[in-house]
Each structure stands twice: as C-alpha cells, then as structure tokens.
Protein backbone atom coordinates (compact mmCIF):
# COMPACT_ATOMS: atom_id res chain seq x y z
CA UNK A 1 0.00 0.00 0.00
CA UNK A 2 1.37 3.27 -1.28
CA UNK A 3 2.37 5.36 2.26
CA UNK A 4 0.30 8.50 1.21
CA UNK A 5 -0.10 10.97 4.40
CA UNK A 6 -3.95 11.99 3.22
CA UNK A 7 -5.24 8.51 3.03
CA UNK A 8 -3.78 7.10 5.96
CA UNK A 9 -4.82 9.86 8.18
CA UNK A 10 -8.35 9.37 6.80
CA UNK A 11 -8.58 5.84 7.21
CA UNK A 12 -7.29 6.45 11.11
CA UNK A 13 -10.14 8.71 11.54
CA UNK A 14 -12.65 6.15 10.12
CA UNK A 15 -11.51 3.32 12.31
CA UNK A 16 -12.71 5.25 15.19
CA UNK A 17 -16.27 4.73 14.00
CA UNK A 18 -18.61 2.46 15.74
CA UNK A 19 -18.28 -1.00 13.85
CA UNK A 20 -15.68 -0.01 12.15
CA UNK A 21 -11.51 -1.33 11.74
CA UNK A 22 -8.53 -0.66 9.70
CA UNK A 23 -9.67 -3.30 7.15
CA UNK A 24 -13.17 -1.77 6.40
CA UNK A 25 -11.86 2.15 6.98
CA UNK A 26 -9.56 1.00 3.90
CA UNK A 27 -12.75 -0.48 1.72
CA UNK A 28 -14.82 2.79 2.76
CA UNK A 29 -11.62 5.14 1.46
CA UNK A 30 -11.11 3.41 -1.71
CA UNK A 31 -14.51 3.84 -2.25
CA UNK A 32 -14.70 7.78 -1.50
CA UNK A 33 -11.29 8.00 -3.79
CA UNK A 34 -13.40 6.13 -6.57
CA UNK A 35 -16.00 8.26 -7.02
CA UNK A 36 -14.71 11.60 -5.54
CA UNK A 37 -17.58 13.79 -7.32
CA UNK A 38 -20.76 11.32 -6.10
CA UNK A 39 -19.42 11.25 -2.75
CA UNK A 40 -16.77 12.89 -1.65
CA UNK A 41 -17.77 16.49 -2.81
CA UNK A 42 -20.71 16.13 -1.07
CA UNK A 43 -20.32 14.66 1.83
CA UNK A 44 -17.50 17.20 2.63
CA UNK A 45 -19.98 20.02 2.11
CA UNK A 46 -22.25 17.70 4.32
CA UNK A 47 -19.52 17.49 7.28
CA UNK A 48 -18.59 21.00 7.05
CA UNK A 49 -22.08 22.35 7.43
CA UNK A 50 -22.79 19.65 10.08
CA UNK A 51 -19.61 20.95 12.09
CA UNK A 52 -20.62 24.41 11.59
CA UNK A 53 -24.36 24.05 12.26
CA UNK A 54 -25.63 21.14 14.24
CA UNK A 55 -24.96 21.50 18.40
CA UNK A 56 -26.57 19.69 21.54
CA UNK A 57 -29.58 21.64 22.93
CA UNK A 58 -27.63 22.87 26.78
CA UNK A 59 -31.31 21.89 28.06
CA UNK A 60 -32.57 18.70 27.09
CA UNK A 61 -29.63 17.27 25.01
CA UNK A 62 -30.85 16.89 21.89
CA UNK A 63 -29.58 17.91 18.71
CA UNK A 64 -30.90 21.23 17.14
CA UNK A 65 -29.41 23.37 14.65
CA UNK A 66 -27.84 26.50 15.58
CA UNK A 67 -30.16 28.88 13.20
CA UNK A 68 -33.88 27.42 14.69
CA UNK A 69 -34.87 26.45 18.57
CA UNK A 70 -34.74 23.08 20.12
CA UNK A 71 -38.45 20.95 18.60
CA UNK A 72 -38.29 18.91 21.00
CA UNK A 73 -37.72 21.52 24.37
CA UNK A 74 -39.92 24.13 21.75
CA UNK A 75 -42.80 21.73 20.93
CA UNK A 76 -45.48 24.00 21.61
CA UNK A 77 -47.99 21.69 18.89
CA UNK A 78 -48.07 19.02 21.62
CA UNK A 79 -47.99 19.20 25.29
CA UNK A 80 -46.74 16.25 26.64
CA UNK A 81 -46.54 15.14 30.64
CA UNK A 82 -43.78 12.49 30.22
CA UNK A 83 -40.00 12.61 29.87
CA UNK A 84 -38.10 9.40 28.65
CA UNK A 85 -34.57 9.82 30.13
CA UNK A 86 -32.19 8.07 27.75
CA UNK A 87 -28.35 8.13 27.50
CA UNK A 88 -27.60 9.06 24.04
CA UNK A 89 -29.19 10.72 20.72
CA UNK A 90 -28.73 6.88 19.18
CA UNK A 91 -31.37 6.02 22.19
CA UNK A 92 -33.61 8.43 21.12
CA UNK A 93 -33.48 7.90 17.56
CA UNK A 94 -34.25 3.60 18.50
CA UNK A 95 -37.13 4.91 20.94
CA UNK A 96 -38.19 7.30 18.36
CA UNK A 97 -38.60 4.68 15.16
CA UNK A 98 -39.88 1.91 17.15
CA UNK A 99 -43.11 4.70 17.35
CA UNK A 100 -43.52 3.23 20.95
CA UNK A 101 -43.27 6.48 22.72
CA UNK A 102 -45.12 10.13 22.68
CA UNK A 103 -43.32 12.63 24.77
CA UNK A 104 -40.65 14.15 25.64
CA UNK A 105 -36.77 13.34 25.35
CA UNK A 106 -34.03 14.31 27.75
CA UNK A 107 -30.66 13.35 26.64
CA UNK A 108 -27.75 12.74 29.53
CA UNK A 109 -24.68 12.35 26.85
CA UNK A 110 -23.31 9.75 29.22
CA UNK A 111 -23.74 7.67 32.19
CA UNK A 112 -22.08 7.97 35.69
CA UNK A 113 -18.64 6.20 35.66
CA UNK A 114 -15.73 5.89 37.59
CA UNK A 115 -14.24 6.54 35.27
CA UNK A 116 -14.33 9.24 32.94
CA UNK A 117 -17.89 10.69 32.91
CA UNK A 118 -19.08 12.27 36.37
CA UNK A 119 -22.59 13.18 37.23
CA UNK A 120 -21.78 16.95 36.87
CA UNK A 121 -21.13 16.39 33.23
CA UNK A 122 -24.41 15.08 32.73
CA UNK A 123 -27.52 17.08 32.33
CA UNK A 124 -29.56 16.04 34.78
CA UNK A 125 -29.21 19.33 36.57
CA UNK A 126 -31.55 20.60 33.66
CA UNK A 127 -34.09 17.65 34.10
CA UNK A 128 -34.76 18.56 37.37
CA UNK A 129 -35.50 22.37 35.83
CA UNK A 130 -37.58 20.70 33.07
CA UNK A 131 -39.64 18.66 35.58
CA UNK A 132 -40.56 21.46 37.61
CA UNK A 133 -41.10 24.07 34.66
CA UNK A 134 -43.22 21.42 32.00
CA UNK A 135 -45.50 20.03 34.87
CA UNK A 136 -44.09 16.56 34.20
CA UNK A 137 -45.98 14.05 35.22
CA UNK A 138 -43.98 10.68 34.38
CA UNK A 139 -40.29 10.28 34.20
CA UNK A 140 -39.46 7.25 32.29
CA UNK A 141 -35.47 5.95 33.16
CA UNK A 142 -34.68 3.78 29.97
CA UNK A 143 -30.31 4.17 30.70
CA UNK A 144 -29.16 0.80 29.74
CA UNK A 145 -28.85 -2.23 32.11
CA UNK A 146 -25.26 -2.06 32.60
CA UNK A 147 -23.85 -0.78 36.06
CA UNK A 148 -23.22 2.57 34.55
CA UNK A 149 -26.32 3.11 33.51
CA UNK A 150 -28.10 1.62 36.67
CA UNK A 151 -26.05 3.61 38.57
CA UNK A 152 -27.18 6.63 36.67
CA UNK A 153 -30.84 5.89 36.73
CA UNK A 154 -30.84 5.71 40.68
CA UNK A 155 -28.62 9.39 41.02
CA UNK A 156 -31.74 10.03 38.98
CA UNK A 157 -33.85 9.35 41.02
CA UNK A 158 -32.43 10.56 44.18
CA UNK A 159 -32.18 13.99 42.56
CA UNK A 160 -35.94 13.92 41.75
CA UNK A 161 -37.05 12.14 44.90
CA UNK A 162 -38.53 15.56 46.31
CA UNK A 163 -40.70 16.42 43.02
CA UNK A 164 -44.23 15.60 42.55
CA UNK A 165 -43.34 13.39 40.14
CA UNK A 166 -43.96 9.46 38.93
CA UNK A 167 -40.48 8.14 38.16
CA UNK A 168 -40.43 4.52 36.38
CA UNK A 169 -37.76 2.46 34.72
CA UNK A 170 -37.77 0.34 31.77
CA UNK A 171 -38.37 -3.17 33.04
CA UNK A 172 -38.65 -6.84 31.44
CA UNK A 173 -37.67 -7.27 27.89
CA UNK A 174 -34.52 -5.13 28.68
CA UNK A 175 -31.41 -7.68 28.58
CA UNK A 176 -28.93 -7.18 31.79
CA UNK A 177 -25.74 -5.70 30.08
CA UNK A 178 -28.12 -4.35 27.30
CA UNK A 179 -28.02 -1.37 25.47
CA UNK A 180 -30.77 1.19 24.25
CA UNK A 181 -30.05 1.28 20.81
CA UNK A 182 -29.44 -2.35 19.98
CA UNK A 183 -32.92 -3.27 20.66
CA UNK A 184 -35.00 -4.51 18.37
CA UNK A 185 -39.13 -2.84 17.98
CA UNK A 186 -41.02 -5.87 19.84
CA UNK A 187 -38.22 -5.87 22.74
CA UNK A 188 -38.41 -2.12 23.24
CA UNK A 189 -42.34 -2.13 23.23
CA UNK A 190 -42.14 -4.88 26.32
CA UNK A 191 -39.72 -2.72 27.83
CA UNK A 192 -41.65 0.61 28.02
CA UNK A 193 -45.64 -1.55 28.41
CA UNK A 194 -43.75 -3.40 31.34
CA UNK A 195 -41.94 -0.19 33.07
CA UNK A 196 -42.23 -0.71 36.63
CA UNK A 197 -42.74 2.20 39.26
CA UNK A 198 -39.71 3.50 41.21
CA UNK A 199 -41.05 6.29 43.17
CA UNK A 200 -44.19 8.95 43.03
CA UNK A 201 -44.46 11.94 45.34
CA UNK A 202 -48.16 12.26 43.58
CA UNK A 203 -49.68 10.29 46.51
C-alpha cells in the first residue's frame, strides 16, 4: 500500500467509528477515492455544514441546529406530561422509530462512571428544571442495564425524589448488560408496556 499521508490519516479517523476497523476504513476510502464527485464532494460540504451548524440543545440534550430552537424543548404543537430519560441521541433515535413512545426526550450524553464521565457532566441538573417548569408528570429511566447506567438511573432518582413526580424504569424485555439502541421494535415495546414504578411523590 502506497504510504500516502492523506489517506492514511483518513482511514485512522474512520476506524474510530462504531463497527468499524482498519480493514473496512480502507474499503470505505477506496470507495470515496473512486467516485470523488458522487461522494466525496458532497459529503464534505455535508460534514462542514454539520460541524458548523448542528450543536446539543444545553437543556434537554438533543440535537438542534444552531439557526432554529430546540423541537423537541420548543414543541409548543403538543404538550406532553412524560419525559423518557435516555443516555444518548442513538437512544432516542431507537425509541423514536420503534413509534412506541409520545413525549418528551431528555438526553444525559453519558452515564455515571468511575471513570471518565461524572454526574456533573451530565444534564440532569436541567431535568430537574424541566420537571418542575413542564408540569411533568412521568419520568421514564430507559439508561441501559449495565452498572453505569443503573447507577445513573438511581442518582436520577435521588435527585428527583422531592418532586411531585412518577419516576419509572424500563423493566422486562430489557437484557442485563443491554443497550438502548441495539434493541430490536417488539423488545423495546415490552420494555416501556412493562416499566415498573420506582417512586411517586403524587400520593
């Protein structure tokens, strides 16, 4: 393999994808060199704009673009009482096509860890603020069942424990070591009909 600086610089970058290593990165360059006009062109234009654009809403998490309000903190067409606390944008976007789910999304970017990730990184300073301001009635915890995320969901729920709030978890269907966004439809839809109750401060 000719030792050009561009190309193997690119293909380091692409191994860092999820799913990805050094053998498909190569497959996935040779195929951008190959058709440079089709693909490359664009999907530089596509990255730059992207870079430039798209950022993580500081209150919920979600991704909104920088020229237009957060839809899903801004969704004035539907008022919604729930939240469905999840740890990532891939979460949301499983949740989201499975169609199992009307409400709200809060996105933590993370789970507590030892390390790496602390809670202060996290937002679930804003969820609390969201919970009190939207009149939330239901907060659904679907973090993943690893410790991480377990750990996660109950600093969670401490921190909302004096809120007149319903707080319930994702229950049966979800696999112990699991993660969100690997799910398939039918074993998300157990997961939320099958949420069990943590804690309400209704009664």
């Amino acid at each position: 393999m000719q030792n050009i600086s561009e190309i193997e610089e690119l293909i380091k970058l692409i191994s860092k994808l999820p799913g990805l290593g050094p053998k498909s990165a190569k497959r996935i360059v040779l195929k951008l060199i190959n058709n440079r006009d089709e693909l490359v062109k664009p999907m530089a234009n596509s990255l730059a704009q992207i870079y430039k654009n798209v950022v993580r809403c500081n209150s919920c998490g979600a991704l909104k673009s920088n020229s237009n309000g957060c839809l899903n903190c801004d969704n004035t067409k539907e008022k919604y009482n729930k939240i469905c606390v999840v740890e990532d944008i891939a979460d949301q976007w499983s949740i989201e096509n499975s169609n199992i789910f009307q409400g709200y999304f809060h996105i933590l970017g993370g789970t507590i860890s030892s390390v790496g990730q602390r809670k202060e990184d996290l937002l679930i300073n804003s969820l609390v603020e969201r919970v009190n301001r939207d009149k939330i009635e239901e907060v659904i915890l679907a973090t993943s069942a690893t410790v991480e995320g377990q750990t996660t969901a109950y600093y969670i729920q401490d921190s909302l424990k004096n809120l007149d709030v319903k707080i319930t978890k994702l229950a049966q269907g979800l696999p112990v070591g699991g993660e969100i966004e690997s799910l398939d439809d039918g074993t998300l839809f157990s997961a939320f009909k099958n949420r069990s109750n943590l804690i309400s401060n209704s009664d």
